[in-house]
N, C-alpha and C. Protein backbone atom coordinates (compact mmCIF):
# COMPACT_ATOMS: atom_id res chain seq x y z
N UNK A 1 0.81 -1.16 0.00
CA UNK A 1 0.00 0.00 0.00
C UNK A 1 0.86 1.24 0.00
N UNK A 2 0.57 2.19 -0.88
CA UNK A 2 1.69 3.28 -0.83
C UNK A 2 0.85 4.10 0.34
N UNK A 3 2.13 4.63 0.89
CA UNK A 3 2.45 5.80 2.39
C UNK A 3 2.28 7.16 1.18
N UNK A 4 1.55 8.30 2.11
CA UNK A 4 1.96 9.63 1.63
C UNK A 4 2.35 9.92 2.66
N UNK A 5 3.17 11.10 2.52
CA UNK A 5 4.24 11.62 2.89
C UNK A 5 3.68 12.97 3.12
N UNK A 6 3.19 13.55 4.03
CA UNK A 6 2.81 15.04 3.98
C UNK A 6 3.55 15.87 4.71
N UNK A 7 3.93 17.01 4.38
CA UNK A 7 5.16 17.83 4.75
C UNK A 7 4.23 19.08 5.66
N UNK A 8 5.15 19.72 6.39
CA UNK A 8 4.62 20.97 6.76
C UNK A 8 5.33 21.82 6.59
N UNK A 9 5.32 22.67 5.40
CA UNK A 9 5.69 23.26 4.90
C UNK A 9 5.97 24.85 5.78
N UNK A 10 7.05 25.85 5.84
CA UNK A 10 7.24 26.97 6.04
C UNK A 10 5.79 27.81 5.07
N UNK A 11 4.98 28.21 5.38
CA UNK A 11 4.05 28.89 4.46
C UNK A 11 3.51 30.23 5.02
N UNK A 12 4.77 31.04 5.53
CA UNK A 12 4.16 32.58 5.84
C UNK A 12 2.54 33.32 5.55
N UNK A 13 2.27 32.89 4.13
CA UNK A 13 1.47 33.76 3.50
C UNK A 13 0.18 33.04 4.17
N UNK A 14 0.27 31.59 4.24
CA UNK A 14 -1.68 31.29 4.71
C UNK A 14 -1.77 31.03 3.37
N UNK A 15 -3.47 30.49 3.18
CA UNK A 15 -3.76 30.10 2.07
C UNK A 15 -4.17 31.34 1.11
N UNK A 16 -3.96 31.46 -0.06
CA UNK A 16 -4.12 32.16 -0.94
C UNK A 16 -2.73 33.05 -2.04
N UNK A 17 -1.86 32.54 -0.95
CA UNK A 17 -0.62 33.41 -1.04
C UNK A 17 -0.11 34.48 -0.89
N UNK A 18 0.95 34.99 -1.18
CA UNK A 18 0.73 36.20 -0.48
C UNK A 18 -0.24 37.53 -0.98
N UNK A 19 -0.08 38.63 0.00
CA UNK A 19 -1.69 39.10 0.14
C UNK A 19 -0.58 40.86 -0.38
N UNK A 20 -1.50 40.88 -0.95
CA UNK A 20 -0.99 42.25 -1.57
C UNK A 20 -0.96 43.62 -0.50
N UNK A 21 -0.25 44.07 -0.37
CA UNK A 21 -0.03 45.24 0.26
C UNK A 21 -1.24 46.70 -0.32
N UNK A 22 -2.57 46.21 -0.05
CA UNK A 22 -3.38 47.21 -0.82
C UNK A 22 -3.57 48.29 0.21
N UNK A 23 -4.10 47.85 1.18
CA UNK A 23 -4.66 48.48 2.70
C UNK A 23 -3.55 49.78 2.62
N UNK A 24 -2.40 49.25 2.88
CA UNK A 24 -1.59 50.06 3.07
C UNK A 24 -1.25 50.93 2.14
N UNK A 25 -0.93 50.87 0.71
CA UNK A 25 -0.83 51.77 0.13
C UNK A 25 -1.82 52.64 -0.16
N UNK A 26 -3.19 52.17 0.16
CA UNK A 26 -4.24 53.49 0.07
C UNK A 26 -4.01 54.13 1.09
N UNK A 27 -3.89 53.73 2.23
CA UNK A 27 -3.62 54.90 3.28
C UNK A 27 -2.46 55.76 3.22
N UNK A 28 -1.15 55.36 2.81
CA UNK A 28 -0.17 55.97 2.42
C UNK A 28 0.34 57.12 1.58
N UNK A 29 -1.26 56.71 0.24
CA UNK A 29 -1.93 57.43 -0.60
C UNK A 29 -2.74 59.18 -0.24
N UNK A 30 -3.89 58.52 1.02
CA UNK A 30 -4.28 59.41 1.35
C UNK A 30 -3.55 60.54 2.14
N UNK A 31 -2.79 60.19 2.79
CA UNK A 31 -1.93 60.79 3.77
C UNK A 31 -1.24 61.64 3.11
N UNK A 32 -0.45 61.39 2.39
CA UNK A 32 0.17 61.76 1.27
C UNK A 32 -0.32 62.98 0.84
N UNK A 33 -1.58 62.89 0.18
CA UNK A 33 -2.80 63.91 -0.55
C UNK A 33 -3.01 64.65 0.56
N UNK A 34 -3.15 64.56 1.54
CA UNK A 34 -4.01 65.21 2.56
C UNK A 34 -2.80 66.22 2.90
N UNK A 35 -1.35 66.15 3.32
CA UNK A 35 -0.27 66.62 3.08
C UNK A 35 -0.26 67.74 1.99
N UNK A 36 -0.28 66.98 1.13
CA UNK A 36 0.28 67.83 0.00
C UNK A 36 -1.04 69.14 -0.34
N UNK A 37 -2.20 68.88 0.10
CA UNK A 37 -2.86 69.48 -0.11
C UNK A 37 -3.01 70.82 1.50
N UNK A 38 -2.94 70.38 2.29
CA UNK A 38 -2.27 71.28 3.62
C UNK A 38 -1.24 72.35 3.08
N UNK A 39 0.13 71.85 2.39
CA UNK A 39 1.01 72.49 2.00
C UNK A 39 0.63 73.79 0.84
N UNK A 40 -0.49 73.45 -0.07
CA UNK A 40 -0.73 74.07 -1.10
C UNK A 40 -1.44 75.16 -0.38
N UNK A 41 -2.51 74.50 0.40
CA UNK A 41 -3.33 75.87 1.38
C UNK A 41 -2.81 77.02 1.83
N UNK A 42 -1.89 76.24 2.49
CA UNK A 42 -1.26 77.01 3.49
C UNK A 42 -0.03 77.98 2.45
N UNK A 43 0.60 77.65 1.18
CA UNK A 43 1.11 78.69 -0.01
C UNK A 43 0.15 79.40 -0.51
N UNK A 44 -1.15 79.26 -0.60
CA UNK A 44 -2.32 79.65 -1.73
C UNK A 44 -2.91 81.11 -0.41
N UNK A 45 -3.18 80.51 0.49
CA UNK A 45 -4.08 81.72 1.31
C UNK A 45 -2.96 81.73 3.15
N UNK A 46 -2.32 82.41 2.98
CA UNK A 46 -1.18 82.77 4.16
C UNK A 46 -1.79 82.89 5.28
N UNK A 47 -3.07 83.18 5.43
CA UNK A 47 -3.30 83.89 6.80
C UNK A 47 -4.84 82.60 7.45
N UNK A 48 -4.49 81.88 6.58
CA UNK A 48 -5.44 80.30 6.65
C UNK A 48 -5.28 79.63 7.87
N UNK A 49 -3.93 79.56 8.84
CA UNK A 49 -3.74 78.98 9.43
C UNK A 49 -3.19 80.32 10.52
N UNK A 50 -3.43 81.43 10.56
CA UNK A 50 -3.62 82.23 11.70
C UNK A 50 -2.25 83.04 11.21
N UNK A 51 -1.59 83.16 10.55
CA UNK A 51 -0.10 83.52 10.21
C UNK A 51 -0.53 84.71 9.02
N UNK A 52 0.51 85.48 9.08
CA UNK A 52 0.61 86.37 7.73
C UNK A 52 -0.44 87.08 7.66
N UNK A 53 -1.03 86.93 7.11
CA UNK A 53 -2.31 88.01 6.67
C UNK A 53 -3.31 87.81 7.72
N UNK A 54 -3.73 89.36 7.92
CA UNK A 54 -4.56 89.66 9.10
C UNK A 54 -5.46 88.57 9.36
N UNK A 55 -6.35 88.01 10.41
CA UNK A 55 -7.82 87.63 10.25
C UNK A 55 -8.54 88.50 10.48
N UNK A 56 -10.02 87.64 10.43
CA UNK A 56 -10.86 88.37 10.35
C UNK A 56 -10.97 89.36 11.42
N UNK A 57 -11.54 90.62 11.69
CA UNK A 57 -11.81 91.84 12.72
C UNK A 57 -10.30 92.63 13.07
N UNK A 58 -9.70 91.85 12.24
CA UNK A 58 -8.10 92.86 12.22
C UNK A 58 -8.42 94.21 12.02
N UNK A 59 -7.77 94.94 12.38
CA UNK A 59 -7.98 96.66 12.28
C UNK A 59 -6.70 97.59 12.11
N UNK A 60 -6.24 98.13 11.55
CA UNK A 60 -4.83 98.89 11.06
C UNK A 60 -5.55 99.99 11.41
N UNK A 61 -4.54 100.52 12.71
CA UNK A 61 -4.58 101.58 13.75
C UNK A 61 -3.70 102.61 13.67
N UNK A 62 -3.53 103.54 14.34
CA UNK A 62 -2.25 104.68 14.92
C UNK A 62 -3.21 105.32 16.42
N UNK A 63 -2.69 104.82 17.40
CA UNK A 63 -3.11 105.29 18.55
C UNK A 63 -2.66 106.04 19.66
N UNK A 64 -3.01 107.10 20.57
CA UNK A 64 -1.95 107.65 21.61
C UNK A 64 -2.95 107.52 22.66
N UNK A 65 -2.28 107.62 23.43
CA UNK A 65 -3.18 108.00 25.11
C UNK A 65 -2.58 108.48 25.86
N UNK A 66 -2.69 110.04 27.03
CA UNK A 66 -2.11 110.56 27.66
C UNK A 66 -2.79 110.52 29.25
N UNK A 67 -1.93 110.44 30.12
CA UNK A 67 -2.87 110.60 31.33
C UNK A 67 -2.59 111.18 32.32
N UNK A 68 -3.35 111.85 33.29
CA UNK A 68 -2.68 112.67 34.32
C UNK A 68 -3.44 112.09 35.54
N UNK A 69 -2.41 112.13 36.55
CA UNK A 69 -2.93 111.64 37.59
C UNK A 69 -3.20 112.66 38.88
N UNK A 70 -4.39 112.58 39.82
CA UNK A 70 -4.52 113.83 41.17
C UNK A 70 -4.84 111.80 42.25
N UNK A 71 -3.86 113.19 42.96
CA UNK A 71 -3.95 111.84 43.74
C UNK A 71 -4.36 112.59 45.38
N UNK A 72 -4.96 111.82 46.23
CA UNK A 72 -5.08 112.53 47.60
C UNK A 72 -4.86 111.03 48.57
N UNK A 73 -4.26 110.77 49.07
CA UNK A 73 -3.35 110.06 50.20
C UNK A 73 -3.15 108.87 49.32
N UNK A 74 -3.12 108.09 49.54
CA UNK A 74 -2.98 106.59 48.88
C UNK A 74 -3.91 106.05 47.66
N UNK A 75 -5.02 107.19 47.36
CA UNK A 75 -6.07 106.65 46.28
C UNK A 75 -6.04 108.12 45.45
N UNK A 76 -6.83 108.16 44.01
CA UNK A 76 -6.84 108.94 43.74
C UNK A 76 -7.68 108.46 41.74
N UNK A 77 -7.51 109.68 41.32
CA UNK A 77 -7.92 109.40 39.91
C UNK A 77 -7.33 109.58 38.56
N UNK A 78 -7.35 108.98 37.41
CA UNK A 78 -6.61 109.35 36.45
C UNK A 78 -7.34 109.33 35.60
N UNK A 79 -6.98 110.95 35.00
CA UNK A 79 -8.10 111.09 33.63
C UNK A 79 -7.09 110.53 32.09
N UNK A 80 -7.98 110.30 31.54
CA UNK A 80 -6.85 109.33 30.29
C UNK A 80 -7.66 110.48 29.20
N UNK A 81 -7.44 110.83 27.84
CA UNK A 81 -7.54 111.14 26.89
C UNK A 81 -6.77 110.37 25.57
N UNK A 82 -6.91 110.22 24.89
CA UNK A 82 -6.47 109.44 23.62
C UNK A 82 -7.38 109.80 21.66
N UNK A 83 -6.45 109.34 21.18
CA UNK A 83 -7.25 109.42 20.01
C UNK A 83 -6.60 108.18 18.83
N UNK A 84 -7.72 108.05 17.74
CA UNK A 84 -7.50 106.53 17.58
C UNK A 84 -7.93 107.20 15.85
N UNK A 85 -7.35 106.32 15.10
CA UNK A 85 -7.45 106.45 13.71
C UNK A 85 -7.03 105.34 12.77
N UNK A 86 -8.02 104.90 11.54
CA UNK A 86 -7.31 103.27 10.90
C UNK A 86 -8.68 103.45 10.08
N UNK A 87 -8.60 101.74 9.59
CA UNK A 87 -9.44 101.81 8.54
C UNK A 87 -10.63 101.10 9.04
N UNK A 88 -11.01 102.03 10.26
CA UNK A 88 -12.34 101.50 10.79
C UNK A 88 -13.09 102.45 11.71
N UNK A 89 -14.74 102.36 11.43
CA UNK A 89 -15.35 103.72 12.46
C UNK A 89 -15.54 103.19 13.55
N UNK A 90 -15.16 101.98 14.16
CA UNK A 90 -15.22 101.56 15.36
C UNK A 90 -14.32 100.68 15.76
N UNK A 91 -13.42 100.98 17.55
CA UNK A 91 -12.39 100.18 18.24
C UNK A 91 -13.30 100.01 19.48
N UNK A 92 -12.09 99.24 19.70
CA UNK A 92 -12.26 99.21 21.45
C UNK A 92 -10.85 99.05 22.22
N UNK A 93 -10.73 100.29 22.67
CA UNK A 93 -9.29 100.30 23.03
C UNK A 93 -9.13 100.38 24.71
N UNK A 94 -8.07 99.52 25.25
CA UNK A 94 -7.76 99.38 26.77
C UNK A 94 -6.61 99.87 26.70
N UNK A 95 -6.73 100.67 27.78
CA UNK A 95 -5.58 101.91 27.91
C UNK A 95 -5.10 101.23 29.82
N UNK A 96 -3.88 100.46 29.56
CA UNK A 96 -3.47 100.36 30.71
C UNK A 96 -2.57 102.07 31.76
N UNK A 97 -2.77 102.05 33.03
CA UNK A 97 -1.99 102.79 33.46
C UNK A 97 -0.95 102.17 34.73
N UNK A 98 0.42 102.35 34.05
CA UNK A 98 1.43 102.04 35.06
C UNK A 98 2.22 103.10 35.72
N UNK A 99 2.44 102.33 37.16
CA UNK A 99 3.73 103.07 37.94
C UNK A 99 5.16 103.30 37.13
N UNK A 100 5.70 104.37 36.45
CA UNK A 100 6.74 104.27 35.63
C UNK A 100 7.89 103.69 35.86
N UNK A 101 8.54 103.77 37.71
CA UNK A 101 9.09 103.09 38.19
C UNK A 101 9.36 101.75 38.08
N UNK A 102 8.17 101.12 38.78
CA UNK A 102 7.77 99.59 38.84
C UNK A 102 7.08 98.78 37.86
N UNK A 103 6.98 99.82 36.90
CA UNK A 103 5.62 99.47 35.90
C UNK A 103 4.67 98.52 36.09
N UNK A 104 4.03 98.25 37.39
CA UNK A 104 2.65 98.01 38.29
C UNK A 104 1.83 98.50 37.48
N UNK A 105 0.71 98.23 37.43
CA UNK A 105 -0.19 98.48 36.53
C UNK A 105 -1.33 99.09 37.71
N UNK A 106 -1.33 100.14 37.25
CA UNK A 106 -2.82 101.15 38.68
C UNK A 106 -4.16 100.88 38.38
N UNK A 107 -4.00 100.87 36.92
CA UNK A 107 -5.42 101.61 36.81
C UNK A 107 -5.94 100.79 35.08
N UNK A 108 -6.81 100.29 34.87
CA UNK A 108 -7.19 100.01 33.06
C UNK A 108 -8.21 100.03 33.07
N UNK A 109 -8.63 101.25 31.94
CA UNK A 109 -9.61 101.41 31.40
C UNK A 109 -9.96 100.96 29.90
N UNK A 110 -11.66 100.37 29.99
CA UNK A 110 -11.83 99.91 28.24
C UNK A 110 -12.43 101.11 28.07
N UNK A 111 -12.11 101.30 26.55
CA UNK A 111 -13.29 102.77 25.59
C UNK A 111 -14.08 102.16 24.23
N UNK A 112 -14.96 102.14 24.40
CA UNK A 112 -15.33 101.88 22.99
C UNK A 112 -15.68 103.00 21.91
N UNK A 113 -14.84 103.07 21.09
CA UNK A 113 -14.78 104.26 20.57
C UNK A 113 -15.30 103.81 19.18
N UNK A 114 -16.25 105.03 18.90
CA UNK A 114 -17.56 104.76 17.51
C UNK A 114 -17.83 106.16 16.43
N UNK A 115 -17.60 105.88 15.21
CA UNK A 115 -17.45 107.42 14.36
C UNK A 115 -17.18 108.31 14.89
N UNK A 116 -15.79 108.22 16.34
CA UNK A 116 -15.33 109.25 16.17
C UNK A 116 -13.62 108.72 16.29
N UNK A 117 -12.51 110.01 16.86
CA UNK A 117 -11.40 109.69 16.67
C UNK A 117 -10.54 109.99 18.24
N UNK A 118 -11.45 110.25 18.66
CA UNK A 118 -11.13 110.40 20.52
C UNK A 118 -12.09 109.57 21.59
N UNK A 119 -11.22 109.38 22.20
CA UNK A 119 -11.97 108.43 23.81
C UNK A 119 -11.45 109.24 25.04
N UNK A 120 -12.03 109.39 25.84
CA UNK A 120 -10.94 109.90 27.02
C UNK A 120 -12.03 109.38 28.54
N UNK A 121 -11.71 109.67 29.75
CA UNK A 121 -12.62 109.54 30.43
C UNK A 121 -12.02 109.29 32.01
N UNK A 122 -12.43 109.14 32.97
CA UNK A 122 -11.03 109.02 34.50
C UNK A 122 -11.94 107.35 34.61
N UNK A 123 -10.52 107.51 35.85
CA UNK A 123 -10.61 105.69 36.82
C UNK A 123 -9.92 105.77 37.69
N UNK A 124 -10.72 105.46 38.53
CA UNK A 124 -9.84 105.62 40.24
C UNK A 124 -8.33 104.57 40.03
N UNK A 125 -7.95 105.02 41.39
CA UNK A 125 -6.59 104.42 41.40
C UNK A 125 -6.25 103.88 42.68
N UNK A 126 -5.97 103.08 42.67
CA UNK A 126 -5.89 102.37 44.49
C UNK A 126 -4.67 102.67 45.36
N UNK A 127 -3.77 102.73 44.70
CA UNK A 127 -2.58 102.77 44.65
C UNK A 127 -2.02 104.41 44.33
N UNK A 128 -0.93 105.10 45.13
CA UNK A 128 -0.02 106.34 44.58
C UNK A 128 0.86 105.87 43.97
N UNK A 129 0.81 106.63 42.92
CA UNK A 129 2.24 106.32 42.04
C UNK A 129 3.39 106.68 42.74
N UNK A 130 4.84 105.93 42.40
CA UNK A 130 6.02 106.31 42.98
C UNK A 130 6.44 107.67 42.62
N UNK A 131 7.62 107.81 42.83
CA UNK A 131 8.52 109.72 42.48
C UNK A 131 8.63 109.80 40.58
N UNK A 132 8.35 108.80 40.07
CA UNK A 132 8.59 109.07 39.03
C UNK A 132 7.43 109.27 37.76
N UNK A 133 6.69 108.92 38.73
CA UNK A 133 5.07 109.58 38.30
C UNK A 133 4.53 108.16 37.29
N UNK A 134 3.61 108.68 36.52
CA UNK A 134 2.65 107.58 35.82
C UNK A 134 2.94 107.15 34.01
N UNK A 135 2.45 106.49 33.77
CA UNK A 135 2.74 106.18 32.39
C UNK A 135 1.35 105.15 31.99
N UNK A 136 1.22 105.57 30.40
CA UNK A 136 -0.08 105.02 30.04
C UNK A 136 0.18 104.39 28.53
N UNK A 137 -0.21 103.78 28.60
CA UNK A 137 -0.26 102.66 27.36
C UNK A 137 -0.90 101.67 26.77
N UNK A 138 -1.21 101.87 25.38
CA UNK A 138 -2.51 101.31 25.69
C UNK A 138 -2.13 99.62 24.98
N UNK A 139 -3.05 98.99 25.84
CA UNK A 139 -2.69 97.69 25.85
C UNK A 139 -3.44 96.88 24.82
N UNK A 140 -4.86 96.97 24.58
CA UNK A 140 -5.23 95.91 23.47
C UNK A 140 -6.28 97.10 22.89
N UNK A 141 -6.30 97.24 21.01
CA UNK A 141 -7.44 97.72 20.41
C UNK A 141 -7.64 96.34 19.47
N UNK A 142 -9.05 96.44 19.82
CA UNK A 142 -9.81 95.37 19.02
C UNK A 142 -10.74 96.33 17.94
């Protein structure tokens, strides 16, 4: 009676043989595209990803603010005046006030300033400024 002989063969692949690398190159594919298309965006429109060109509610300004301070023992008030100009009929500008010394911050006032080109207005102060008196600057126009 003939014997068979059955082997067990090294057979990595499993039945069918080996299996094509498809999975992977579509994803490799997409990734790829999705890349290359990020890169083009981000050359085509600069300010897409928050960089370069203004966003939206950006405002091109020239601003000053001056302030004087009366003070009576440890508290007191500071009147601010300012004026604001760009390519817009409406800001909103915060006018910090610091100790020039320590540059401590006393006093911040918001203005919302609307068809015109001046804000001004006082704000108490908790604090006396040191010997070298006050300084004002304005900190954010939106």
């Amino acid at each position: 009676m003939p014997t068979h002989e059955w082997t067990l063969a090294d057979d990595r692949y499993g039945r069918g043989g080996p299996r094509k690398p498809r999975k992977t190159l579509i994803i490799a594919l997409v990734l790829s595209g999705a890349v290359a298309l990020l890169v083009v965006l981000r050359l085509l429109v600069p300010g897409l990803f928050g960089e370069g060109v203004p966003q939206l509610g950006h405002k091109t300004y020239t601003a000053r603010a001056d302030c004087q301070m009366s003070t009576s023992g440890n508290s007191g008030t500071v009147t601010i005046n300012g004026t604001i100009s760009g390519d817009s009929s409406r800001f909103t500008v915060t006018v910090e006030v610091l100790d020039a010394a320590t540059k401590q911050r006393l006093a911040e006032q918001t203005f919302e300033v609307r068809d015109t080109t001046t804000f001004g207005g006082t704000t108490a102060v908790q604090a006396s400024a040191g010997p070298d008196g006050i300084e004002c600057r304005i900190a954010k126009v939106v």
